[in-house]
Protein backbone atom coordinates (compact mmCIF):
# COMPACT_ATOMS: atom_id res chain seq x y z
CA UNK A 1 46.56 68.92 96.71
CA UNK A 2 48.47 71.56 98.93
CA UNK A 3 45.71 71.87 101.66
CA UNK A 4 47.01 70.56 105.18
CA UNK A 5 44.62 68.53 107.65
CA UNK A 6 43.93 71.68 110.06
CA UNK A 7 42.44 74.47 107.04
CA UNK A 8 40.56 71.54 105.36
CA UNK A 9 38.42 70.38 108.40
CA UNK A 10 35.18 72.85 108.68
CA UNK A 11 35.60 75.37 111.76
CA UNK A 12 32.09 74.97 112.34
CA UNK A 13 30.60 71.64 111.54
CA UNK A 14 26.74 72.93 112.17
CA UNK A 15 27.88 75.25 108.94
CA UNK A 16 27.57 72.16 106.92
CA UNK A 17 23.89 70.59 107.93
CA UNK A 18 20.67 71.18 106.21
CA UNK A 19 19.19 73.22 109.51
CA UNK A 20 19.17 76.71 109.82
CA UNK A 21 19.71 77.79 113.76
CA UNK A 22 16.94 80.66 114.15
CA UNK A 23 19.42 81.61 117.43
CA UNK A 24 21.02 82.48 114.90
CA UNK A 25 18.58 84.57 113.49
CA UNK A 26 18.01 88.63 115.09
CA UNK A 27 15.14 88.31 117.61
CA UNK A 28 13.30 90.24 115.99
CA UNK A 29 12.84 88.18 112.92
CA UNK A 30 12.63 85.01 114.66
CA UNK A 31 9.50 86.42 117.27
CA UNK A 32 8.04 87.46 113.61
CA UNK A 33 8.80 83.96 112.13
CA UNK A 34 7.23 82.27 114.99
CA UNK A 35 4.49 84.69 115.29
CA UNK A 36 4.20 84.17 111.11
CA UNK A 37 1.36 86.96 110.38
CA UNK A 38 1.72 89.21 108.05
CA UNK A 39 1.12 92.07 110.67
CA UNK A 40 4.09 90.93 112.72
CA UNK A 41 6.37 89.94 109.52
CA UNK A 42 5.42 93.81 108.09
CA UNK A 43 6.58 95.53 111.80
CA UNK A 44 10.11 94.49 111.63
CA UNK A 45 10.46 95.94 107.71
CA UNK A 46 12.01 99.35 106.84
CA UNK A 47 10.93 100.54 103.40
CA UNK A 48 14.02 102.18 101.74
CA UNK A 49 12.45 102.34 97.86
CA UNK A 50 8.22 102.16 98.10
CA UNK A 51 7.33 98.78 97.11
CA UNK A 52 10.58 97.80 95.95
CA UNK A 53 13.69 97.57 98.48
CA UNK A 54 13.31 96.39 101.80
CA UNK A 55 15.74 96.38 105.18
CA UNK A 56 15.58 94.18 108.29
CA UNK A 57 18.14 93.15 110.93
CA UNK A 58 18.46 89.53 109.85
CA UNK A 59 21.64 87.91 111.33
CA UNK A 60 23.33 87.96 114.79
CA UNK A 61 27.01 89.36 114.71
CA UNK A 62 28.31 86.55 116.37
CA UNK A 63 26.68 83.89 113.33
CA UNK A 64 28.43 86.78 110.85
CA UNK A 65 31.82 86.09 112.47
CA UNK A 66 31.45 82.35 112.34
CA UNK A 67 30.55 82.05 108.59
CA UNK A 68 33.65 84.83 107.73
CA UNK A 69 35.64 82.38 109.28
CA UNK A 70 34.55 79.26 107.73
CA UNK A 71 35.00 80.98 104.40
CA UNK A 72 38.26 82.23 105.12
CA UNK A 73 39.57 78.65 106.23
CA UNK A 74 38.25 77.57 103.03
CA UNK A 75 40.06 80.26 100.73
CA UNK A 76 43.36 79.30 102.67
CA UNK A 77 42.92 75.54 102.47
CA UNK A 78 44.37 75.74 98.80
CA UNK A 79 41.06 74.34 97.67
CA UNK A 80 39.97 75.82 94.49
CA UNK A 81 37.83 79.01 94.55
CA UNK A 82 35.20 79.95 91.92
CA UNK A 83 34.16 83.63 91.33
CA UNK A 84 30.99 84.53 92.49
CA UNK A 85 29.96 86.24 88.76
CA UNK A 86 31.78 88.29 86.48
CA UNK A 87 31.97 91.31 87.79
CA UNK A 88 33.14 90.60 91.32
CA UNK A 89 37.18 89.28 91.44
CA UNK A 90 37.07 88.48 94.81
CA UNK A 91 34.85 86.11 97.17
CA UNK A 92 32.78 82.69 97.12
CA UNK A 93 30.34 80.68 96.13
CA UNK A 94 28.87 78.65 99.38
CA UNK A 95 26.76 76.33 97.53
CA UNK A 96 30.38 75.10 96.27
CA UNK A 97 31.71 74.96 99.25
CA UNK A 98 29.29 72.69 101.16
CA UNK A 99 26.61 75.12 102.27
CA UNK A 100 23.81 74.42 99.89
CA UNK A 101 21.93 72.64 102.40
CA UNK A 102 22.05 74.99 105.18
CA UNK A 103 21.31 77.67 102.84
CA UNK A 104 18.23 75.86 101.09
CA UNK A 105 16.91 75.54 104.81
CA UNK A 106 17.34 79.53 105.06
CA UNK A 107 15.78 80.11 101.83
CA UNK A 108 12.57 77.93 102.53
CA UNK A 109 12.17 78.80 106.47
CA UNK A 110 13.39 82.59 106.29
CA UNK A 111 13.78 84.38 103.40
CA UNK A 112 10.43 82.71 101.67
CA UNK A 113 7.81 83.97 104.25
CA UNK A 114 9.35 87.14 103.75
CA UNK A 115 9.62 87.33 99.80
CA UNK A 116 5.99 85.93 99.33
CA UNK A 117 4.41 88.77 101.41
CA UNK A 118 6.62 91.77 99.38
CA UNK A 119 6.64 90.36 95.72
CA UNK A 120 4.02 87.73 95.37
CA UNK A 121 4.29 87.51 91.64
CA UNK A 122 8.26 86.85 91.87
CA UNK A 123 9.34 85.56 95.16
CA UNK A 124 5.99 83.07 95.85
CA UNK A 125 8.31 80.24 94.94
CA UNK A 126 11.55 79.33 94.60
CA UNK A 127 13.40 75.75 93.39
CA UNK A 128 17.14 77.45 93.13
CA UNK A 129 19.72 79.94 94.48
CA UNK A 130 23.13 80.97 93.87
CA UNK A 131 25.14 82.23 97.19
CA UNK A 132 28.30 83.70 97.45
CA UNK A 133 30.32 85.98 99.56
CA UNK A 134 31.41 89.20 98.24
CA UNK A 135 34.43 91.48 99.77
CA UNK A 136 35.36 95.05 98.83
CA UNK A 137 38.66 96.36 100.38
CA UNK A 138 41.36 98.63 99.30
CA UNK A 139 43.81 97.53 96.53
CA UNK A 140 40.62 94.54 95.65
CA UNK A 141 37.54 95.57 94.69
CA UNK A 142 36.29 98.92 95.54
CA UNK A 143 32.80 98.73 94.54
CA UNK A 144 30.55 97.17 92.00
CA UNK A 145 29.41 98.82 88.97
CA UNK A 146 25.70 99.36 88.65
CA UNK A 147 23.90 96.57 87.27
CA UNK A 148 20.47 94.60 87.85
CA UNK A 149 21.04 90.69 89.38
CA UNK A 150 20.10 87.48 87.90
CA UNK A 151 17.35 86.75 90.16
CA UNK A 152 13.87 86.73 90.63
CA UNK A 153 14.73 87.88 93.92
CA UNK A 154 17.83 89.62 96.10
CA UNK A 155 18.91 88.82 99.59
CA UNK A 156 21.75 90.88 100.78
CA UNK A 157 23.62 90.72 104.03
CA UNK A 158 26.33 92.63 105.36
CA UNK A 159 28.75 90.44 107.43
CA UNK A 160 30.75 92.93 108.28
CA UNK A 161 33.28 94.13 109.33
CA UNK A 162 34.64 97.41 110.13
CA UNK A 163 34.67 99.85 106.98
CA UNK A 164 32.96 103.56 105.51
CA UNK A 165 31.82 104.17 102.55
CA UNK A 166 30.58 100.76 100.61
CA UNK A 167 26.93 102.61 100.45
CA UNK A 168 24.43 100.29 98.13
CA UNK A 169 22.94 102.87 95.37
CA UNK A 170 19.53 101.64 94.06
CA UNK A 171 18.05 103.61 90.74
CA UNK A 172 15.08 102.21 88.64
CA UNK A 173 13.91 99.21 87.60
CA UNK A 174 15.46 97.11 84.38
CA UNK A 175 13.13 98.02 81.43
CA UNK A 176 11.55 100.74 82.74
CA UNK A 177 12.20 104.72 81.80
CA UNK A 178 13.35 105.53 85.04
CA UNK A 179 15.77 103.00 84.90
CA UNK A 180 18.62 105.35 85.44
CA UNK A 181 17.40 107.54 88.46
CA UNK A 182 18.45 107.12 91.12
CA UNK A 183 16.18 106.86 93.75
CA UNK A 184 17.72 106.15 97.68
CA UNK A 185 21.14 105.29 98.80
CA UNK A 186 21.75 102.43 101.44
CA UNK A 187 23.99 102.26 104.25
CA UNK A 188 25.02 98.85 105.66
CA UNK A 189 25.17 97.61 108.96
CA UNK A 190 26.32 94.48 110.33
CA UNK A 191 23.80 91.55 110.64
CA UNK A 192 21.26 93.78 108.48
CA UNK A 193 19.02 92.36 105.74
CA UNK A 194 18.21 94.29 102.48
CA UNK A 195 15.86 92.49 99.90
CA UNK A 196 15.21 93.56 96.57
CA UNK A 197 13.86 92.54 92.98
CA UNK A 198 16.29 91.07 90.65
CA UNK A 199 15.56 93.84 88.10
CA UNK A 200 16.36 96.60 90.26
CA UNK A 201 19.63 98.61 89.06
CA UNK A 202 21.96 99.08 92.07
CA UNK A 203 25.51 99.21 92.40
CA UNK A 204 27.78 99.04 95.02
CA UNK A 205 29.41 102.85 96.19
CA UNK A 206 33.39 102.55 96.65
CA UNK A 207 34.22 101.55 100.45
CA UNK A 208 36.92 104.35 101.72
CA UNK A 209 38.40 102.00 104.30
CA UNK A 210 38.39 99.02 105.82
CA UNK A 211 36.37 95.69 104.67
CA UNK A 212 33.20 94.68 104.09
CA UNK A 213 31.85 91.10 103.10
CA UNK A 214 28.25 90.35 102.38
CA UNK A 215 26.46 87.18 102.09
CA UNK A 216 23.96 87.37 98.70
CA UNK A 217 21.14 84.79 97.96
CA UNK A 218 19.83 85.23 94.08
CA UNK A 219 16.56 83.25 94.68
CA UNK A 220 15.02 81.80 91.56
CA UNK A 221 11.77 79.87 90.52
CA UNK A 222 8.07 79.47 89.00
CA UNK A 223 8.34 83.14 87.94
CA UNK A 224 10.98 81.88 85.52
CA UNK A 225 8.62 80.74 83.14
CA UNK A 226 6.35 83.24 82.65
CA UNK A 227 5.45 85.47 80.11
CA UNK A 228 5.83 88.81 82.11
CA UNK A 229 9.46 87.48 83.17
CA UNK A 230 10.41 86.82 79.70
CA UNK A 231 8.93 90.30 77.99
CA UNK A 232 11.05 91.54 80.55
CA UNK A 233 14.21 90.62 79.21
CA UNK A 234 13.27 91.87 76.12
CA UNK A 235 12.86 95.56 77.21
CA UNK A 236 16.58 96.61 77.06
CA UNK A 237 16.61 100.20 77.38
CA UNK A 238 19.97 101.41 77.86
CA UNK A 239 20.65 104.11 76.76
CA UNK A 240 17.40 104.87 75.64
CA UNK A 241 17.33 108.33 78.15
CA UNK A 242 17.99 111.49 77.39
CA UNK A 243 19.42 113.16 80.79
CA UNK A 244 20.03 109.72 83.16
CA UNK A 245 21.43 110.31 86.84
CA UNK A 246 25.27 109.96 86.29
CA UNK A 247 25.28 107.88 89.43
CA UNK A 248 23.12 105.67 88.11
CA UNK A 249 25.34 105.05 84.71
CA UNK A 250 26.80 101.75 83.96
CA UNK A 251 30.38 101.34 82.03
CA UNK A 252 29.96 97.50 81.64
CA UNK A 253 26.37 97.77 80.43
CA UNK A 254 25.28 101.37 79.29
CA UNK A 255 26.86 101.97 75.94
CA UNK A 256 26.43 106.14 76.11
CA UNK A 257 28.62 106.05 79.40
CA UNK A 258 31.53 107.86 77.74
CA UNK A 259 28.53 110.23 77.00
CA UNK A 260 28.79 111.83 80.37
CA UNK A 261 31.42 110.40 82.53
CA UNK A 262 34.91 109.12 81.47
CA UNK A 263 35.20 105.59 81.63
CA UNK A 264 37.66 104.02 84.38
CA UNK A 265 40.83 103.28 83.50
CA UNK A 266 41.09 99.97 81.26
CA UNK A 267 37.11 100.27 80.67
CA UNK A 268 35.22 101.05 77.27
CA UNK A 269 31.99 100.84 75.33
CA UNK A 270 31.26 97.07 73.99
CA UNK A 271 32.02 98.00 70.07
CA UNK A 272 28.16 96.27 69.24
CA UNK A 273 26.37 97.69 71.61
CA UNK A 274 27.40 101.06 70.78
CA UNK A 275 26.87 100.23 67.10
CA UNK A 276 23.33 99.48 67.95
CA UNK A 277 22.95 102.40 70.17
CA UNK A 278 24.40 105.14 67.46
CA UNK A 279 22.17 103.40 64.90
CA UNK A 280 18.73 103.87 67.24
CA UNK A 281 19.27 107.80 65.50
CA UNK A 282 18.60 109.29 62.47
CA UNK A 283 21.05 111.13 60.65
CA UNK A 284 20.05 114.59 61.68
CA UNK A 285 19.39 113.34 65.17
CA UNK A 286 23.27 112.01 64.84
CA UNK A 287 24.80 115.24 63.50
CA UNK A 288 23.09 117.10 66.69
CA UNK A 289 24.53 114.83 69.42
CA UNK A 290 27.74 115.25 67.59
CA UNK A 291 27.76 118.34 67.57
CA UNK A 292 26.35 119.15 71.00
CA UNK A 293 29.31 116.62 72.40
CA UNK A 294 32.38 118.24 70.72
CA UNK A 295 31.40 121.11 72.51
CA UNK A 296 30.78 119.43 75.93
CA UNK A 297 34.13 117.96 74.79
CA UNK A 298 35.78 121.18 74.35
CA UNK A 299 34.18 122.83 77.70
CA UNK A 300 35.97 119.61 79.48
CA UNK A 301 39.40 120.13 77.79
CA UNK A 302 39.19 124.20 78.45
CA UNK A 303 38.98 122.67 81.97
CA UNK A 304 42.17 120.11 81.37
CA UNK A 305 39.43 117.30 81.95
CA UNK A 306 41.27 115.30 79.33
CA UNK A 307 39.63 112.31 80.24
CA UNK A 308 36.22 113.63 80.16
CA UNK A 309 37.00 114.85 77.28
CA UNK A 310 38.54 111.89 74.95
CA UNK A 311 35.18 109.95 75.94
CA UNK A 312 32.51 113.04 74.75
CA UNK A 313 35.01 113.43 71.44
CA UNK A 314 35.12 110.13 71.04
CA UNK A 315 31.38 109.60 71.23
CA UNK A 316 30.93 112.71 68.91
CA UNK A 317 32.74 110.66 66.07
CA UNK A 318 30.57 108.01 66.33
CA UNK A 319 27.65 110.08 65.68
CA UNK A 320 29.56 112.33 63.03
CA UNK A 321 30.26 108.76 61.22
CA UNK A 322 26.83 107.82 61.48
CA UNK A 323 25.20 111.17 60.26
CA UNK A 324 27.70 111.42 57.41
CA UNK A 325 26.58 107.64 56.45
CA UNK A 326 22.97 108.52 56.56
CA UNK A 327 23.31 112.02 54.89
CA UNK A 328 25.18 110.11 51.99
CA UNK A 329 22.31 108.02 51.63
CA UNK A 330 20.10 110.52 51.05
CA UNK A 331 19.51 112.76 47.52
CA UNK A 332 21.18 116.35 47.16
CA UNK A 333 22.83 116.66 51.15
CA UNK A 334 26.39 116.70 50.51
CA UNK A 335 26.97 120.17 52.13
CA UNK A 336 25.42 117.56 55.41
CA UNK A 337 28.53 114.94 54.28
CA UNK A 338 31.01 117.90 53.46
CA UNK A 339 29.88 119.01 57.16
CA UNK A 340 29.93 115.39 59.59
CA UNK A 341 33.06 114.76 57.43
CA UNK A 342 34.44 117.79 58.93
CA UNK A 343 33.14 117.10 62.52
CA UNK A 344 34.69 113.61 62.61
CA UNK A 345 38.33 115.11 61.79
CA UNK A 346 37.88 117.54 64.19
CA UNK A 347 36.73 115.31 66.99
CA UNK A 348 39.63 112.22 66.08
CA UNK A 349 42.22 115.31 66.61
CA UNK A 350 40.90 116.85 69.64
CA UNK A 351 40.87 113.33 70.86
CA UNK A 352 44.41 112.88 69.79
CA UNK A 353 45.09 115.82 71.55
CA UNK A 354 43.49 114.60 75.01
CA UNK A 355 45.52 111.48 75.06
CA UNK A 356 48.99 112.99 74.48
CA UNK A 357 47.97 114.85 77.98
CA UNK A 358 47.04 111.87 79.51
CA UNK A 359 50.34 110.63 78.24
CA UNK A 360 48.52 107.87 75.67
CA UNK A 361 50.57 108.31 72.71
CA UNK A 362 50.12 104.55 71.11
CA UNK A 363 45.89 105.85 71.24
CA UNK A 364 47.00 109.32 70.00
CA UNK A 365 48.97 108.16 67.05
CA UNK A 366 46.30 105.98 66.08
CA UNK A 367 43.50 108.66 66.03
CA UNK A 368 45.85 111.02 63.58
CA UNK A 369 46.13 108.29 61.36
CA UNK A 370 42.75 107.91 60.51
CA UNK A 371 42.39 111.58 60.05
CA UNK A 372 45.41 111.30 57.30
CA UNK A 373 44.05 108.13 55.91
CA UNK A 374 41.18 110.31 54.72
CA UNK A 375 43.28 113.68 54.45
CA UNK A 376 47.44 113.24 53.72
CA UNK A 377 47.77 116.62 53.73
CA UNK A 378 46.32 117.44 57.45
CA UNK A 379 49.07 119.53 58.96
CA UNK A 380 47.65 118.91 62.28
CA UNK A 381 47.54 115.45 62.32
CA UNK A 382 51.09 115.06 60.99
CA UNK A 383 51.97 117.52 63.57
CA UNK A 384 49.73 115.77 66.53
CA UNK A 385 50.89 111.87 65.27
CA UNK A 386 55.04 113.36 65.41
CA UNK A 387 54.30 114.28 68.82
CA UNK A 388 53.36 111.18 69.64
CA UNK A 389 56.13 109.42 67.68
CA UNK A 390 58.11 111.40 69.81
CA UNK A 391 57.07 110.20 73.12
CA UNK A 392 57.22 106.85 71.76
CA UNK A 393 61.03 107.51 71.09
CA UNK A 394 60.99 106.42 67.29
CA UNK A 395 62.37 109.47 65.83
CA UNK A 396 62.74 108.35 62.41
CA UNK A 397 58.73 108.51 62.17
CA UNK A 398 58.33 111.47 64.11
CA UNK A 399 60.69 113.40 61.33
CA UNK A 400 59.20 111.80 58.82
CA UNK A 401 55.29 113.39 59.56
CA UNK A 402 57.21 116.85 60.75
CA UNK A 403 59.41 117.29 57.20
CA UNK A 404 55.95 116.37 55.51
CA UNK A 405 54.17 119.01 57.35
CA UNK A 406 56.62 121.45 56.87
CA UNK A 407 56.45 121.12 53.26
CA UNK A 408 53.04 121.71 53.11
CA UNK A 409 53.44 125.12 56.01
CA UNK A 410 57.20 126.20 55.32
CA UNK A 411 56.12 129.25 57.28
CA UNK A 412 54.84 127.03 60.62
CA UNK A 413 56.99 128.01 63.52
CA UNK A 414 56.10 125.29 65.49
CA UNK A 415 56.55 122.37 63.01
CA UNK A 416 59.61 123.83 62.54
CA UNK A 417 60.59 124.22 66.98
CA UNK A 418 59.12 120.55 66.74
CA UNK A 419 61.64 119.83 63.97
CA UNK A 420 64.39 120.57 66.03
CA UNK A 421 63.31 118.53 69.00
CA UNK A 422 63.32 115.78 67.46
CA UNK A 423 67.22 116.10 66.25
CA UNK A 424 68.26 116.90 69.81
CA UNK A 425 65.85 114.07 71.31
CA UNK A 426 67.58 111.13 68.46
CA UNK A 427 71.37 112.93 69.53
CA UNK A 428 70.98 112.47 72.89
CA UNK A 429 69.49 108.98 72.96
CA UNK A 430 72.66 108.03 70.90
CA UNK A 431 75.01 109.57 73.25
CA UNK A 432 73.38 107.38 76.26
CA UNK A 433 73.71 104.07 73.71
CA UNK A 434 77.09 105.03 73.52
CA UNK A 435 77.43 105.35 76.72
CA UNK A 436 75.58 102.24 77.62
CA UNK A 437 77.62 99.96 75.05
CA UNK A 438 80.87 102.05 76.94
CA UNK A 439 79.78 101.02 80.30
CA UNK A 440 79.04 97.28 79.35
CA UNK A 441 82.19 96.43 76.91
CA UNK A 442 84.44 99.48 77.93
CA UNK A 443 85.31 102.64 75.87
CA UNK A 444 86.65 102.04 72.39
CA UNK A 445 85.53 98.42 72.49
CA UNK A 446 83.40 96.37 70.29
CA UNK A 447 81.06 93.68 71.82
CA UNK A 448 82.84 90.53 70.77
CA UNK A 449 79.76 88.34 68.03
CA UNK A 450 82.34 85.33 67.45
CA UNK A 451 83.10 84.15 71.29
C-alpha cells in the first residue's frame, strides 16, 4: 500500500536467487567445504558443550552488513512483517520475504555437510526450515527466555553489530534430568556460527548496550517421524528437579519459577501447568514444600525482597491448598487440615502484605478477601484489605473493614491510627473536589445541567 518505489526494490538482487556465494562464506569453511573430509570439516569446529553445541566462523562481515540491510529496507518498505515465533517481538522471517531459495541453497551446500557429521541421527536430512532475523536492543527485547527450539537442528549467526552482554546460555537437554543445569555460556562474535540440537535449553542473556541481530535456521526433516523424536516430546520434565540452576529457569515454560526467582514484571505461572505440577505431590510431600517456602518467603521479606517474596508465598498456598485437599481425603487427619488451613491464611496475608510494598493494592485486596471469605472475623485481613482500599482512594470500603476490625479488637491501636487516616485522607480529597469544581465553574457556583 504505503511502500514507495526506492524501499520496495531489493538492495541486493543476488539476496533473492537460489545460489549461495561461498565468497561469501569465512575461508575457513569454504577450504573445508571444498576439501569436504571429515578431518578438514572437524579442524575448523570449537566444541563449547561435548557432543552437543558447536562454534565456527561462518559468514564474512561484509555478507552480514548486506543482509542487515536488505532486511531493514524491507521492515521500512511498509510491507507487512510477521514475527519470527512467540517469544521474540521484534525481527523477520526471510523465507517470507523472498529468501527461501537462497537459504535452501545454504542449508543443502553448508549447513548439511556440517549437521550430518555432528548429529547423524537428527541433522542427516532435512526437507524444511524456518529463518528469521532476531534483534535485541534496549527499550525492545533484551534477551530471550530460556527455552528449547522447534527444530531438529539450530543454526545461529550473529550479524552483528556493535553490543555487550547478549551472551547465549546453554543448560541440558529437553527431557533429560539435567535439563536445568547449566552447562557453558556463549559469547557472540560477528560472522560466527553456533550449531546446536533443537532440544537443547538455551536462552538468550540480556544485551547491556548496543544491538545485536542474528540470522537462525531451525532445520527440520526425516528425524521427524521417528519414534525416538516423538518419545521425546513426551518426556516433559519441568519442574520435575529438586535444586535446578536458577539461570537455567524458564518463566514461560517452568511452572515452579516463582519457586526461586520472582517472575518479571507482567509474567506468571500458566494456571494448568501449575495445577499439574502441585498435583505431581502427595499431600505430605505438599505440606513440606509449603512449609519450607513460607519460610524462604519470610527470609526474602526480612530482606524487603517483596517480590521474591509474593512468588515463594504464593507458591506455598498452592501447596498448602493441595495438602489440605489431600489430608481431607484421608481418615482421622484433621489436625493435618486444621494445620494447611492455617498455612494458606498465613501465606495469602504475607502475600498481601508484599504487594502493598510493591505498591499492588488491586492484588493485595484480592488476597485478604479470600482469607475473609473463609474467616470474617480475620482482623488482619480487614486491617491489610483497608490498607489497600486506602491506596485505592475508596474510603467508604476502607472504613467499612477498619470499623469491623475494631469491633472485633476495640483495644488495637493501630486499627484505630488507621481509623483516623482514613477520615483525614476522605476530608482532604473533598477539599481538592471543591476546589477543582471552584477552579472550573468559579467559587459559589453550580455547574449549569440544563444549558
Amino acid at each position: 500500500g504505503g511502500a514507495d518505489a526506492k524501499t520496495s526494490l531489493p538492495l541486493h538482487h543476488e539476496l533473492f536467487r537460489s545460489r549461495f556465494d561461498h565468497a561469501w562464506l569465512a575461508p575457513s569453511l569454504a577450504a573445508a567445504l571444498a576439501d569436504g573430509s571429515e578431518a578438514a570439516l572437524r579442524a575448523i569446529l570449537t566444541e563449547e558443550v561435548a557432543g552437543r553445541v558447536f562454534s565456527f566462523e561462518m559468514l564474512q562481515p561484509a555478507f552480514c552488513a548486506q543482509l542487515l540491510a536488505e532486511c531493514e529496507r524491507y521492515e521500512a518498505s511498509g510491507q507487512p512483517v510477521q514475527r519470527p515465533n512467540s517469544m521474540n517481538n521484534y525481527g523477520l522471517i526471510l523465507n517470507q520475504i523472498g529468501m527461501r531459495p537462497l537459504l535452501d541453497d545454504l542449508q543443502a551446500r553448508v549447513v548439511l555437510p556440517l549437521t550430518r557429521l555432528l548429529f547423524p541421527r537428527q541433522g542427516s536430512s532435512f526437507s524444511a526450515h524456518h529463518s528469521f532475523l532476531v534483534k535485541y536492543r534496549q527499550g525492545e527485547d533484551l534477551g530471550l527466555d530460556m527455552h528449547h527450539d522447534d527444530s531438529d537442528v539450530t543454526l545461529n549467526v550473529c550479524l552483528g553489530r556493535q553490543f555487550t552482554g547478549a551472551t547465549l546460555s546453554f543448560c541440558g537437554i529437553f527431557g533429560a534430568q539435567d535439563h536445568r543445569r547449566h552447562v557453558h555460556t556463549y559469547r557472540h562474535a560477528l560472522g560466527r556460527a553456533v550449531v546446536h540440537l533443537g532440544t537443547q535449553r538455551h536462552g538468550a542473556d540480556d544485551i547491556a548496550s548496543g544491538e545485536r541481530y542474528n540470522l537462525i535456521m531451525w532445520s527440520t526433516g526425516a528425524y521427524r517421524e521417528t519414534d525416538e523424536y516423538k518419545a521425546v516430546g513426551q518426556k516433559n520434565l519441568h519442574g520435575t528437579d529438586e535444586h535446578p540452576d536458577t539461570l537455567c529457569l524458564s518463566y514461560t515454560h517452568d511452572p515452579d519459577y516463582g519457586e526461586f526467582k520472582p517472575y518479571p514484571h507482567g509474567k506468571a505461572a500458566k494456571p494448568e501447568s501449575r495445577r499439574a505440577h502441585v498435583g505431581r505431590h502427595s499431600a505430605a510431600q505438599a505440606a513440606a514444600k509449603a512449609a519450607s517456602l513460607r519460610a524462604a518467603g519470610t527470609d526474602d521479606f526480612k530482606a524487603s525482597e517483596w517480590r521474591a517474596a509474593a512468588c515463594k508465598f504464593a507458591a506455598a498456598a498452592d501447596y498448602a491448598r493441595a495438602a489440605a485437599v489431600g489430608a481431607a481425603a484421608a481418615a482421622g487427619v484433621s489436625d493435618s487440615v486444621r494445620e494447611q488451613k492455617e498455612t494458606l491464611r498465613a501465606v495469602l496475608l504475607n502475600e498481601a502484605q508484599c504487594r502493598l510494598s510493591l505498591g499492588e493494592p488491586a492484588a493485595a485486596r484480592e488476597l485478604c478477601s479470600r482469607v475473609l471469605e473463609r474467616d470474617a472475623g480475620c482482623v488482619k485481613a480487614l486491617f491489610r484489605r483497608a490498607s489497600a482500599a486506602l491506596a485505592l482512594h475508596e474510603y467508604g470500603a476502607a472504613r467499612a473493614d477498619l470499623v469491623a476490625a475494631a469491633k472485633l479488637e476495640p483495644a488495637n491501636r493501630a486499627v484505630r491510627a488507621k481509623l483516623a487516616e482514613c477520615a483525614d485522607a476522605a476530608k482532604e480529597e473533598r477539599k481538592a473536589e471543591r476546589r477543582l469544581c471552584e477552579a472550573m465553574f468559579g467559587a459559589g457556583k453550580e455547574p449549569n445541567t440544563h444549558a
